[in-house]
Protein backbone atom coordinates (compact mmCIF):
# COMPACT_ATOMS: atom_id res chain seq x y z
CA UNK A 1 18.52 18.79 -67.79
CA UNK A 2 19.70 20.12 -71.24
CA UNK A 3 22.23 22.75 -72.18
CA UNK A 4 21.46 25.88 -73.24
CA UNK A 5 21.98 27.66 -76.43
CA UNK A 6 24.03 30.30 -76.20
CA UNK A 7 21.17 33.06 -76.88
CA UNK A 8 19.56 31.77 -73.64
CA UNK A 9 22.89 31.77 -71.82
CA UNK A 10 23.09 35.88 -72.86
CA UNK A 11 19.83 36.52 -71.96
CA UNK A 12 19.54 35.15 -68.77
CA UNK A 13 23.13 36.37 -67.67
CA UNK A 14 21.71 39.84 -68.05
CA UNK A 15 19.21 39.15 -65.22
CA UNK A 16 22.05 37.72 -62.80
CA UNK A 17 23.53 40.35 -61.29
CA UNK A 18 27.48 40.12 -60.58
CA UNK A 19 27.91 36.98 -62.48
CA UNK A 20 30.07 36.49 -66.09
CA UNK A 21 29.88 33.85 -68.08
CA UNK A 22 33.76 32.31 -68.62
CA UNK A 23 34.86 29.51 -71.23
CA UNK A 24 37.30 27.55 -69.84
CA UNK A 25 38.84 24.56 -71.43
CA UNK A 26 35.67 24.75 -73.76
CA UNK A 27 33.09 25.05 -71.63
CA UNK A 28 31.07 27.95 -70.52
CA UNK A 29 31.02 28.59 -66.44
CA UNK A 30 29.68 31.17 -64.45
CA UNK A 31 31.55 32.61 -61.94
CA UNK A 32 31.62 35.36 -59.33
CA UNK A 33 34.10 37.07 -56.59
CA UNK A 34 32.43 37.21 -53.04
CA UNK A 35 34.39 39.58 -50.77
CA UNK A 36 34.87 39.27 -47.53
CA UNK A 37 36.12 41.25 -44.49
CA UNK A 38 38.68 38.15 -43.07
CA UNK A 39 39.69 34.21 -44.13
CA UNK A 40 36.61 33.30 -41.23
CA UNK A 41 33.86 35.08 -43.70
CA UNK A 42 35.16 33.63 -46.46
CA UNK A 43 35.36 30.34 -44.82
CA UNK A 44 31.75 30.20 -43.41
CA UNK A 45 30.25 31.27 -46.94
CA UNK A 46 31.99 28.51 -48.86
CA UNK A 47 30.36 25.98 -46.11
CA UNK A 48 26.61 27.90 -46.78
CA UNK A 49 27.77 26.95 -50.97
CA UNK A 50 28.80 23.75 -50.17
CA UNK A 51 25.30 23.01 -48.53
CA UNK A 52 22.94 24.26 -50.89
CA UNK A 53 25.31 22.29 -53.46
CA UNK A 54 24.85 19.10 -51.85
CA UNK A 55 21.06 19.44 -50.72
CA UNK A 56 20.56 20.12 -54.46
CA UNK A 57 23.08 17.56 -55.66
CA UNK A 58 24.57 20.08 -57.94
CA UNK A 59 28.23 20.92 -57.20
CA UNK A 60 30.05 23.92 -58.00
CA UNK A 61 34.09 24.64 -57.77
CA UNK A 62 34.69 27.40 -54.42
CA UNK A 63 37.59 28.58 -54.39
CA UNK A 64 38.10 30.02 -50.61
CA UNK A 65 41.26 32.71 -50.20
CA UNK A 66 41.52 35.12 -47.29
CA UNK A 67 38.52 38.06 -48.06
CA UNK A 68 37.48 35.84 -51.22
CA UNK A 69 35.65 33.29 -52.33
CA UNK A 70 35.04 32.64 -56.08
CA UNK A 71 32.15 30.18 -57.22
CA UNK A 72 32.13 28.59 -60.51
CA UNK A 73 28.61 27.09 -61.46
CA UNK A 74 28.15 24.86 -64.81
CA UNK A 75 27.10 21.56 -65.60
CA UNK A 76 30.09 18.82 -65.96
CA UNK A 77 27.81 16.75 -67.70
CA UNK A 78 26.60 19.01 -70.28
CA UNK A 79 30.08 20.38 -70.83
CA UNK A 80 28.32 23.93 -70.75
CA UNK A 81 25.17 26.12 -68.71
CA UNK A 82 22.04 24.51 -67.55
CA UNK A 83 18.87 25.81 -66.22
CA UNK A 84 20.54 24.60 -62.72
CA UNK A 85 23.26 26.48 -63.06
CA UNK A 86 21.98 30.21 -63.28
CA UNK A 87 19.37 28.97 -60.17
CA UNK A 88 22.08 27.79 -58.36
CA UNK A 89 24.23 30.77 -59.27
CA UNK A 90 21.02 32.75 -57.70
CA UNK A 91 20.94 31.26 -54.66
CA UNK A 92 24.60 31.25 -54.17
CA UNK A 93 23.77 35.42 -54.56
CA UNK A 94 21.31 35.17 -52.21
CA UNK A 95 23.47 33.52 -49.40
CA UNK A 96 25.76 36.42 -49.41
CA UNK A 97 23.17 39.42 -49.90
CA UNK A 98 21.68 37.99 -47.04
């Protein structure tokens, strides 16, 4: 797994759909709001997250908040964006589309 340039990193978060790309404390994240209808929504989402996370041993931050949950996706590692991160990010947008 390698990092990826920040050309990459714009061009692929034009083809992810409700994601931006953050920098916090230097490093570059992607995150996303999920809303839900109640705290019970938002709780059973960030357990769907927290499963594809594991099964892929990839691990994002979820913050869960009654009608929200926001998912931050990068690779600690790396100290930046992966590959693994924007497929993760996908399948985290796939979970809640449905």
């Amino acid at each position: 797994m390698e990092k990826l340039n920040d050309d990459l990193v714009e061009k692929k978060i034009r083809e992810l759909n409700g994601w931006d790309v953050v920098v916090v404390d230097g490093e570059k994240r992607l995150v996303r709001e999920f809303i839900f209808e109640d705290f019970t929504g938002a709780v059973a989402f960030s357990v769907k997250v927290g499963i594809i996370a594991e099964k892929a041993d990839h691990h994002p931050v979820v913050l869960t908040e009654w009608g929200k949950v926001t998912v931050s996706w990068w690779s600690h590692s790396l100290g930046g964006l992966s590959e693994k991160d924007f497929e993760m990010a996908e399948r985290t947008s796939m979970l809640y589309e449905g």
